[in-house]
C-alpha atoms as a PDB file:
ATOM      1  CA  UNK A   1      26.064   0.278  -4.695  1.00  0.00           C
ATOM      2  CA  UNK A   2      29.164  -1.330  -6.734  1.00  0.00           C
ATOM      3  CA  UNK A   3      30.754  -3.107  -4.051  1.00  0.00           C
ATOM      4  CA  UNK A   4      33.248  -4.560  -6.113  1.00  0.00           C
ATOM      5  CA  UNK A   5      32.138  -8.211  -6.267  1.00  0.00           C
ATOM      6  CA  UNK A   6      28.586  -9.415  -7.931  1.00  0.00           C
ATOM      7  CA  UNK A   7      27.279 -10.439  -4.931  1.00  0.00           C
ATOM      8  CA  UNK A   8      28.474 -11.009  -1.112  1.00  0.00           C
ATOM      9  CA  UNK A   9      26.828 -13.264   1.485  1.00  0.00           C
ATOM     10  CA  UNK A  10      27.251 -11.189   5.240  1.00  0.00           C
ATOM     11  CA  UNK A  11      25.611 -13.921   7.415  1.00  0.00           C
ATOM     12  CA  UNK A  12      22.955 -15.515   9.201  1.00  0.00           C
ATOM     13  CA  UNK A  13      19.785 -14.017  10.048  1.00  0.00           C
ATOM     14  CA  UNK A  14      17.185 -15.396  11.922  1.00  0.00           C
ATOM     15  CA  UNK A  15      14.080 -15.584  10.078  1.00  0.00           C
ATOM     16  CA  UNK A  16      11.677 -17.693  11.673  1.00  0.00           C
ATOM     17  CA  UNK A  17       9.190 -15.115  12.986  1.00  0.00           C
ATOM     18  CA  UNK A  18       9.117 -13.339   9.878  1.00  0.00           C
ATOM     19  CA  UNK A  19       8.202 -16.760   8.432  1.00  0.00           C
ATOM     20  CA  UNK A  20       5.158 -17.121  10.747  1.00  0.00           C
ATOM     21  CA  UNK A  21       3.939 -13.225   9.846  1.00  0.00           C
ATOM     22  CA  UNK A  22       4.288 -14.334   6.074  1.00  0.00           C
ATOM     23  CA  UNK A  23       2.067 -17.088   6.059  1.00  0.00           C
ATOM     24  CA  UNK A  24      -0.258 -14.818   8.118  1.00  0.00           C
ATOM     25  CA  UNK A  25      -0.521 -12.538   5.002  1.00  0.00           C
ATOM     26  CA  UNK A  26      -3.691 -12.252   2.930  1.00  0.00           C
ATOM     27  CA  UNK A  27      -3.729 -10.883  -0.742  1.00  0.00           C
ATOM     28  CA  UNK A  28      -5.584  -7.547   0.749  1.00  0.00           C
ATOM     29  CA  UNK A  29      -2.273  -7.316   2.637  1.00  0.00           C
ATOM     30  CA  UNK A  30      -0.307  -7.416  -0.439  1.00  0.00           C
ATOM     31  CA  UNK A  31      -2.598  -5.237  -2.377  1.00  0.00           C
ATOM     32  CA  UNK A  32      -3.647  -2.320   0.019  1.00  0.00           C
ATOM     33  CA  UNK A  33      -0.564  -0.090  -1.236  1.00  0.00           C
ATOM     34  CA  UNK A  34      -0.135  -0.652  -4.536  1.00  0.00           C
ATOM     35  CA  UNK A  35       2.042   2.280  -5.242  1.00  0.00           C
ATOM     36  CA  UNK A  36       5.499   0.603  -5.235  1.00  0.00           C
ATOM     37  CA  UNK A  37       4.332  -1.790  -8.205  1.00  0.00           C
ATOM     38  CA  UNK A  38       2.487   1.354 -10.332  1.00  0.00           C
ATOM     39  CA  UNK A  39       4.158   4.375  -9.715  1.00  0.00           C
ATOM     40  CA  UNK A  40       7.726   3.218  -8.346  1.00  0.00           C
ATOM     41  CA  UNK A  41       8.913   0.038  -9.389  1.00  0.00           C
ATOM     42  CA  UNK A  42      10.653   0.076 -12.641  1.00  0.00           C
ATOM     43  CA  UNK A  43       9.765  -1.680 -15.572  1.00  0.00           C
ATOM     44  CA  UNK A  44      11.422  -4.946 -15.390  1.00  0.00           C
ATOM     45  CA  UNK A  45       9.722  -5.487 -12.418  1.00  0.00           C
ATOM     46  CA  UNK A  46       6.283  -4.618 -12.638  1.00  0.00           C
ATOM     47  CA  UNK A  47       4.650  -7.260 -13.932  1.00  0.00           C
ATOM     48  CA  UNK A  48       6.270  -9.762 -12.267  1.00  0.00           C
ATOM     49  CA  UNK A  49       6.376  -8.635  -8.313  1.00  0.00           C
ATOM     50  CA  UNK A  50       4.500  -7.299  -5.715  1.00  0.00           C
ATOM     51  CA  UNK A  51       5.879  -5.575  -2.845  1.00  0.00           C
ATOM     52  CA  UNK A  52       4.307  -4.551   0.703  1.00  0.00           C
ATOM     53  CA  UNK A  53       6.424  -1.251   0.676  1.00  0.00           C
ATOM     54  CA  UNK A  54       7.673   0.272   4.503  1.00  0.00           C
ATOM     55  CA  UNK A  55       9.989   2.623   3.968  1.00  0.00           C
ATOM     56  CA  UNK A  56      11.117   4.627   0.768  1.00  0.00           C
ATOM     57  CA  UNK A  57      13.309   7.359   0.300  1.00  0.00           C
ATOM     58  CA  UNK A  58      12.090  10.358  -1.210  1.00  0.00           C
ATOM     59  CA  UNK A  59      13.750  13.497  -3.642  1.00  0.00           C
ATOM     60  CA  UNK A  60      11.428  16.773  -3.521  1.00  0.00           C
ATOM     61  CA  UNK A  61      10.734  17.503  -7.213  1.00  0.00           C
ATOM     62  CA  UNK A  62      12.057  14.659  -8.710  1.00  0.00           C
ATOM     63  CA  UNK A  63      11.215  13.486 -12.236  1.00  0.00           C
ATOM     64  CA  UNK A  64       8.669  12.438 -13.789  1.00  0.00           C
ATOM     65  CA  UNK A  65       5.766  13.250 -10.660  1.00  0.00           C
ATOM     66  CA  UNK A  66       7.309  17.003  -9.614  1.00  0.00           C
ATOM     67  CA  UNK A  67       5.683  16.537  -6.129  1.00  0.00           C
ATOM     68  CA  UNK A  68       7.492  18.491  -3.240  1.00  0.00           C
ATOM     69  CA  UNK A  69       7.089  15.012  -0.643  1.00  0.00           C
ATOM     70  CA  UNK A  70       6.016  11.359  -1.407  1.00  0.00           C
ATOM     71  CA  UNK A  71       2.749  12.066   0.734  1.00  0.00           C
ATOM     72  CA  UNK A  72       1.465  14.363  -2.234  1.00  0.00           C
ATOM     73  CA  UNK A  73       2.121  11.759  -4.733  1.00  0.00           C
ATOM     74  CA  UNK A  74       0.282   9.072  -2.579  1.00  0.00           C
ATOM     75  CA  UNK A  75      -2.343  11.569  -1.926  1.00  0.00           C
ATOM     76  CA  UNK A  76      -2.811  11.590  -5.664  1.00  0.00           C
ATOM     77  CA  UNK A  77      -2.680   9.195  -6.167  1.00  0.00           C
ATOM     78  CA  UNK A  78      -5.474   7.880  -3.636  1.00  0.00           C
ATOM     79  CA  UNK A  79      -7.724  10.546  -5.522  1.00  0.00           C
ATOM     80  CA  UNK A  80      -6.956   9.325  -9.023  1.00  0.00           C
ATOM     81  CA  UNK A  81      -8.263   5.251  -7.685  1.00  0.00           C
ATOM     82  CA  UNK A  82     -10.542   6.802  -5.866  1.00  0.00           C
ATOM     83  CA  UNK A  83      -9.687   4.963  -2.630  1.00  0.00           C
ATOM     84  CA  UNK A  84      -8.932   5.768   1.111  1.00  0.00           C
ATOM     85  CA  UNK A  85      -5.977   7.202   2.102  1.00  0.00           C
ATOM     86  CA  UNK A  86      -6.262   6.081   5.707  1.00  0.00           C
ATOM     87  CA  UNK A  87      -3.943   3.135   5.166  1.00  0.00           C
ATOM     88  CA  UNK A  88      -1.292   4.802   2.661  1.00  0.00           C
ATOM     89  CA  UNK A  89      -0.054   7.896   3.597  1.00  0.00           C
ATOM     90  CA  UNK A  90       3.593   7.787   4.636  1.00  0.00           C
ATOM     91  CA  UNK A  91       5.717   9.786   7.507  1.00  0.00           C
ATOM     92  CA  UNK A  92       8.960  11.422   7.050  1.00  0.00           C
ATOM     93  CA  UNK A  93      11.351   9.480   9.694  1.00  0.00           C
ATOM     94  CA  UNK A  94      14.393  11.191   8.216  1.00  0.00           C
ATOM     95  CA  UNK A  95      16.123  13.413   5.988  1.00  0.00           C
ATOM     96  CA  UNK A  96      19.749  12.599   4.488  1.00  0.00           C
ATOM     97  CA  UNK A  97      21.497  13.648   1.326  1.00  0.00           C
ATOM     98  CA  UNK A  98      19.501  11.188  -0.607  1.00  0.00           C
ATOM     99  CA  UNK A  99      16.340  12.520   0.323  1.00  0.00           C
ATOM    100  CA  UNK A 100      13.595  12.056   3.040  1.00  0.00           C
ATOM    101  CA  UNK A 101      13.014   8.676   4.187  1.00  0.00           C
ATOM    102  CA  UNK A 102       9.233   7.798   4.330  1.00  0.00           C
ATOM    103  CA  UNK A 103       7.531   5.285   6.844  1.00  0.00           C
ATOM    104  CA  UNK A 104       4.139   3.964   5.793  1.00  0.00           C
ATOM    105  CA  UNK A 105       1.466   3.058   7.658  1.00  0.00           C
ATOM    106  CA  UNK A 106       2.391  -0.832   7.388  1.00  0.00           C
ATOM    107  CA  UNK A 107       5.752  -0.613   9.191  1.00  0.00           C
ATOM    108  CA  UNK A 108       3.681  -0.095  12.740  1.00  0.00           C
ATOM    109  CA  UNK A 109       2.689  -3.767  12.208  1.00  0.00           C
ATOM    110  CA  UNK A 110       5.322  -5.310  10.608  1.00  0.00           C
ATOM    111  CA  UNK A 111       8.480  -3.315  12.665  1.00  0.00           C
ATOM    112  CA  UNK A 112       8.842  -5.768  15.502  1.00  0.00           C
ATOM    113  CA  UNK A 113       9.451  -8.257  13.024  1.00  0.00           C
ATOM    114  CA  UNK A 114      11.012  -7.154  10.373  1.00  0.00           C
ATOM    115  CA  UNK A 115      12.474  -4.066  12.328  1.00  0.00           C
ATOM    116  CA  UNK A 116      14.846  -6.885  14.153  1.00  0.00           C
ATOM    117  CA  UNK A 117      16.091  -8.500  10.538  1.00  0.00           C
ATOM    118  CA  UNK A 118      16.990  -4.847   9.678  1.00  0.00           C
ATOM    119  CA  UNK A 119      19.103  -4.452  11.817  1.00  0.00           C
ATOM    120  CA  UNK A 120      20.811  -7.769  11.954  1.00  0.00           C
ATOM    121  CA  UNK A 121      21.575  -7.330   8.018  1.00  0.00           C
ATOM    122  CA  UNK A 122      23.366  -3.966   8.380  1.00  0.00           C
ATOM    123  CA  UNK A 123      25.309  -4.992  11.360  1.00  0.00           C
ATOM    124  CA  UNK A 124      27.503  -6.601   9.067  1.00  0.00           C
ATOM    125  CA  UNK A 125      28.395  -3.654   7.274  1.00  0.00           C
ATOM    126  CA  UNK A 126      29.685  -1.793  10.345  1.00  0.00           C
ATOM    127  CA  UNK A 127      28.208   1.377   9.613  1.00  0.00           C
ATOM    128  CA  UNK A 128      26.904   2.905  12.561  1.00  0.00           C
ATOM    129  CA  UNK A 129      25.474   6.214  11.461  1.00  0.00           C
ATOM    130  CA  UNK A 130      23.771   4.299   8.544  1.00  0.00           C
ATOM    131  CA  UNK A 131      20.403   4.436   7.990  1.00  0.00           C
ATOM    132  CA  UNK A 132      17.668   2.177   6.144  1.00  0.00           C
ATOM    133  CA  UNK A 133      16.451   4.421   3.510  1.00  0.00           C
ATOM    134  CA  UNK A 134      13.861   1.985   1.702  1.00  0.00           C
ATOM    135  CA  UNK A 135      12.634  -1.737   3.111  1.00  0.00           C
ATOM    136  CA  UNK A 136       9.906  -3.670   1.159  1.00  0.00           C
ATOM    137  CA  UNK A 137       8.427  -7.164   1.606  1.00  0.00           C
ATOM    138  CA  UNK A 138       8.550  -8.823  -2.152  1.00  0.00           C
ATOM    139  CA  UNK A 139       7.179 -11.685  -3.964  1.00  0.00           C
ATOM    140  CA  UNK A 140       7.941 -12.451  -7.761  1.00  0.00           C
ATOM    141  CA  UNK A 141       5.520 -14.813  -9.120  1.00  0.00           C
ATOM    142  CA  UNK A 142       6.190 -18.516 -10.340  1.00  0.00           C
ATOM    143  CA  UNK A 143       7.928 -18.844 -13.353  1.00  0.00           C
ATOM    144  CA  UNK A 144       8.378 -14.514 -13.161  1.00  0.00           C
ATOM    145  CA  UNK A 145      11.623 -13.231 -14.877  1.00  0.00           C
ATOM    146  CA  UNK A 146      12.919  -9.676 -14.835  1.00  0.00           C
ATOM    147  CA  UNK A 147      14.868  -8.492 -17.610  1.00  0.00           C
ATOM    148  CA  UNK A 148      18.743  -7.515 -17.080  1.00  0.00           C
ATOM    149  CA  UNK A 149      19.011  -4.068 -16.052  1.00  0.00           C
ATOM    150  CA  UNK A 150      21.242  -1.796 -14.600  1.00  0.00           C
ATOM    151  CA  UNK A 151      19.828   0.188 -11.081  1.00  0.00           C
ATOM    152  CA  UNK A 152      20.986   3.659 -12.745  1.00  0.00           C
ATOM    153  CA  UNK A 153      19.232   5.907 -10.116  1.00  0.00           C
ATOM    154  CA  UNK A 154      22.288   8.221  -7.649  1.00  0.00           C
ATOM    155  CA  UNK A 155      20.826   6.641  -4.644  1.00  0.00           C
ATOM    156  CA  UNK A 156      21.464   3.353  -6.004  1.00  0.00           C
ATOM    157  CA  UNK A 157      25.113   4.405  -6.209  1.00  0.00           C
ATOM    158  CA  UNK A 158      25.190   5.516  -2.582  1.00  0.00           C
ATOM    159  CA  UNK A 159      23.017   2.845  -0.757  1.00  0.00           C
ATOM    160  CA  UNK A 160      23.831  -0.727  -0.518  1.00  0.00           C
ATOM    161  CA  UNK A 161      21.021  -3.321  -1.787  1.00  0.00           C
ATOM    162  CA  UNK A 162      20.446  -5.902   0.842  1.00  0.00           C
ATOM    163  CA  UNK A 163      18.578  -8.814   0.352  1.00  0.00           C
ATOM    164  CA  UNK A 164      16.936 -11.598   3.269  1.00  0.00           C
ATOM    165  CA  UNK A 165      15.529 -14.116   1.376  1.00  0.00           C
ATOM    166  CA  UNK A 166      12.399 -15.464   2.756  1.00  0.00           C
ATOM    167  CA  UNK A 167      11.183 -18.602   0.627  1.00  0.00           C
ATOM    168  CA  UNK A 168      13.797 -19.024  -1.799  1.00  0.00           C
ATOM    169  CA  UNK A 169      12.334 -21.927  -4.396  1.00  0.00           C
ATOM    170  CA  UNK A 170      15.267 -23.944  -6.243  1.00  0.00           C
ATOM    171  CA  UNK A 171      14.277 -22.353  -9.524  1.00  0.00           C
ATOM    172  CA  UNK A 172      14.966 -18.890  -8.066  1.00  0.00           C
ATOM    173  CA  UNK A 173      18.501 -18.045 -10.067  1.00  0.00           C
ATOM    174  CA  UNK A 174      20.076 -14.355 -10.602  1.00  0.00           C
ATOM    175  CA  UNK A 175      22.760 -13.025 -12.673  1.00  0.00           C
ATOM    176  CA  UNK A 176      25.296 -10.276 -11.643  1.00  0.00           C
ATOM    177  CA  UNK A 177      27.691  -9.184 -14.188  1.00  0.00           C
ATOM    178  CA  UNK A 178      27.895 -12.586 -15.618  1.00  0.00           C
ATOM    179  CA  UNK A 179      27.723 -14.622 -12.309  1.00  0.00           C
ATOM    180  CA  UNK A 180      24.916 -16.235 -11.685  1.00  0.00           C
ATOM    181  CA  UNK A 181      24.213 -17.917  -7.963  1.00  0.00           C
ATOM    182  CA  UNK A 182      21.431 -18.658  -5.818  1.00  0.00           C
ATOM    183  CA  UNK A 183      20.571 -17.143  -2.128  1.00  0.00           C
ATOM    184  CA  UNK A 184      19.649 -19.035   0.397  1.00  0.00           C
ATOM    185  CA  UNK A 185      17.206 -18.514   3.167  1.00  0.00           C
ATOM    186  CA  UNK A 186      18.797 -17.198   6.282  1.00  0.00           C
ATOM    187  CA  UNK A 187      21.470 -15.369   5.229  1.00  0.00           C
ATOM    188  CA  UNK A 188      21.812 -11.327   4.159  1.00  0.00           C
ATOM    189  CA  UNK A 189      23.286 -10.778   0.895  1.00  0.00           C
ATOM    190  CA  UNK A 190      24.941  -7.710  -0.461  1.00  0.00           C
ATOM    191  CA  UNK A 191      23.954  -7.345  -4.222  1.00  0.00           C
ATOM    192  CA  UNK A 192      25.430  -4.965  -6.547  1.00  0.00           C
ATOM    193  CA  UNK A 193      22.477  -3.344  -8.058  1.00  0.00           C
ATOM    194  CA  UNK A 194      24.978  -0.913 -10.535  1.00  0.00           C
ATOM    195  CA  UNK A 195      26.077  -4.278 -12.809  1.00  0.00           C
ATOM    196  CA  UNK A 196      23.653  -5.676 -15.089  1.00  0.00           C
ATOM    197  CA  UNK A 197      21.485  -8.035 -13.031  1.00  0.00           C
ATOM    198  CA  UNK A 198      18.357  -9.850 -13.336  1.00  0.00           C
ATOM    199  CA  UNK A 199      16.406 -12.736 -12.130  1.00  0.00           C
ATOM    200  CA  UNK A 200      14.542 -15.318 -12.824  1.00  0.00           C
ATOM    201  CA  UNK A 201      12.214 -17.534 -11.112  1.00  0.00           C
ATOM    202  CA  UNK A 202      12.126 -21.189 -12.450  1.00  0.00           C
ATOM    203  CA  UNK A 203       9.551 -22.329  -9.889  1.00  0.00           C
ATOM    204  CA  UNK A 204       5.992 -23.014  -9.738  1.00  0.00           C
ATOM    205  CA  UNK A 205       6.499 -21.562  -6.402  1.00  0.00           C
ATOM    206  CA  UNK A 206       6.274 -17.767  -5.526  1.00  0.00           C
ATOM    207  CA  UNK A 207       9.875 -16.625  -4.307  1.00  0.00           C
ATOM    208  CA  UNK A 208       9.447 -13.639  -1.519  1.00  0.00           C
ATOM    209  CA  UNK A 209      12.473 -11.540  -0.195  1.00  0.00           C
ATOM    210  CA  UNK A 210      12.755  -8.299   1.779  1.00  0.00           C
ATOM    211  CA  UNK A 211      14.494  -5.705   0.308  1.00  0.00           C
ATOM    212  CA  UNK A 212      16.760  -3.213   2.156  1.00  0.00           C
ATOM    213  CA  UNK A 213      18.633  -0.511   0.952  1.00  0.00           C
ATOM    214  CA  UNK A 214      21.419   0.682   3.329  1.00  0.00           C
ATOM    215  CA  UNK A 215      22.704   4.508   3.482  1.00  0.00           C
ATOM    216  CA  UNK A 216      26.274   3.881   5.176  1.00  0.00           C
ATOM    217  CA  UNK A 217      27.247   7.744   5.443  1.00  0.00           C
ATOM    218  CA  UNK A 218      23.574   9.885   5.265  1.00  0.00           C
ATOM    219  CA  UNK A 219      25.236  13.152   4.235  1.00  0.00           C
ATOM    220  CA  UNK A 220      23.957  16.184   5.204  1.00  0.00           C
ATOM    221  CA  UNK A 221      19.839  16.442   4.087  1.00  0.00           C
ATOM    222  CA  UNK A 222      19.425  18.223   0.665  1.00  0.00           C
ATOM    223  CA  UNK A 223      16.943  20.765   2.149  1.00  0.00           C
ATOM    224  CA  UNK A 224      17.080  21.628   5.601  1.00  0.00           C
ATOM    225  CA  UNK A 225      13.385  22.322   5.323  1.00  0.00           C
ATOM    226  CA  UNK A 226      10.748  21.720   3.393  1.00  0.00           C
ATOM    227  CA  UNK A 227       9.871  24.226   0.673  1.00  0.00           C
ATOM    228  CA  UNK A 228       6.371  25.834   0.341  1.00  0.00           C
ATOM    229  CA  UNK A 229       3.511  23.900  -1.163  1.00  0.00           C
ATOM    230  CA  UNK A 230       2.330  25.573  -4.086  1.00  0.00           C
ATOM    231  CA  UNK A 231      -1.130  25.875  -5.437  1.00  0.00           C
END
């Protein structure tokens, strides 16, 4: 969302527990759903991230996959890797004018941690029939840039980006619009994902954030049901 400014700090968050569950993490955690980093993620940021995806948002039909839910596309795929489903396949929690909202399996063990940081962030932004329509757990590697792009997608222009950084190295600098600044662990940031932004990661260090986008007025969902499933 352009909210005017590159970047706004909202406040503290407390972070400590989701500290502890991070260093709990193994790279099977990181790697079980891999669809955020092959099928979603854009370009800029495939190669250098990796993201334990909880909730994503979801338009029926939408270019380039043409899959009526997100739990086809995983289902896919699952078939095309030839690996389980079991631990993948998402849930629609909701249904707004930007789409369904999808809850993966992951969220049932991460959502008393990370459910509580959620919330915290968005308080600031006094929205109370908002919803989180995507939250992701994400590293960028040591010494990882990604390119300056512009987040050109309409949800991007109706949902504010929210960032909690986790372990925030000092070599971990991004750009908005021109500004460049630093974010600093316990604290929600606002960041204004229509400028040009990037980041880069000066660090031998990983840097890890969780990601948040913010629906502040879900309109009205685009399809009040789902449509058949063809074939």
């Amino acid at each position: 969302m352009d909210i005017g400014v590159p970047y706004r700090r909202l406040g503290p968050v407390e972070i400590e527990p989701a500290l502890a569950l991070l260093r709990s993490l193994t790279d099977q955690d990181w790697n079980t759903n891999r669809i955020r980093q092959e099928l979603m993620a854009a370009s800029p940021h495939r190669d250098t991230t990796r993201a334990i995806m909880l909730k994503y948002n979801w338009l029926p039909y939408q270019k380039p996959w043409g899959m009526r839910t997100m739990r086809e596309l995983v289902e896919a795929w699952c078939r095309q890797e030839n690996v389980p489903t079991d631990d993948l396949l998402p849930e629609i929690e909701a249904e707004t004018d930007q789409g369904h909202v999808n809850v993966f399996p992951q969220w049932a063990r991460f959502r008393d941690v990370i459910g509580p940081l959620v919330e915290q962030a968005t308080s600031y932004l006094n929205a109370p029939r908002g919803i989180a329509t995507r939250v992701a757990i994400v590293e960028m590697v040591p010494n990882g840039k990604i390119a300056p792009h512009v987040d050109g997608q309409a949800h991007a222009a109706a949902a504010h980006r929210l960032h909690i950084p986790l372990i925030a190295p000092p070599g971990a600098e991004y750009k908005v619009d021109g500004k460049k600044f630093k974010m600093q662990p316990g604290f929600a940031y606002d960041f204004n994902n229509r400028k040009q932004h990037s980041v880069r990661n000066k660090s031998p260090r990983p840097r890890v954030n969780i990601l948040i986008d913010f629906l502040p007025n879900p309109g009205a969902p685009m399809q009040t049901a789902l449509p058949p499933k063809f074939g």
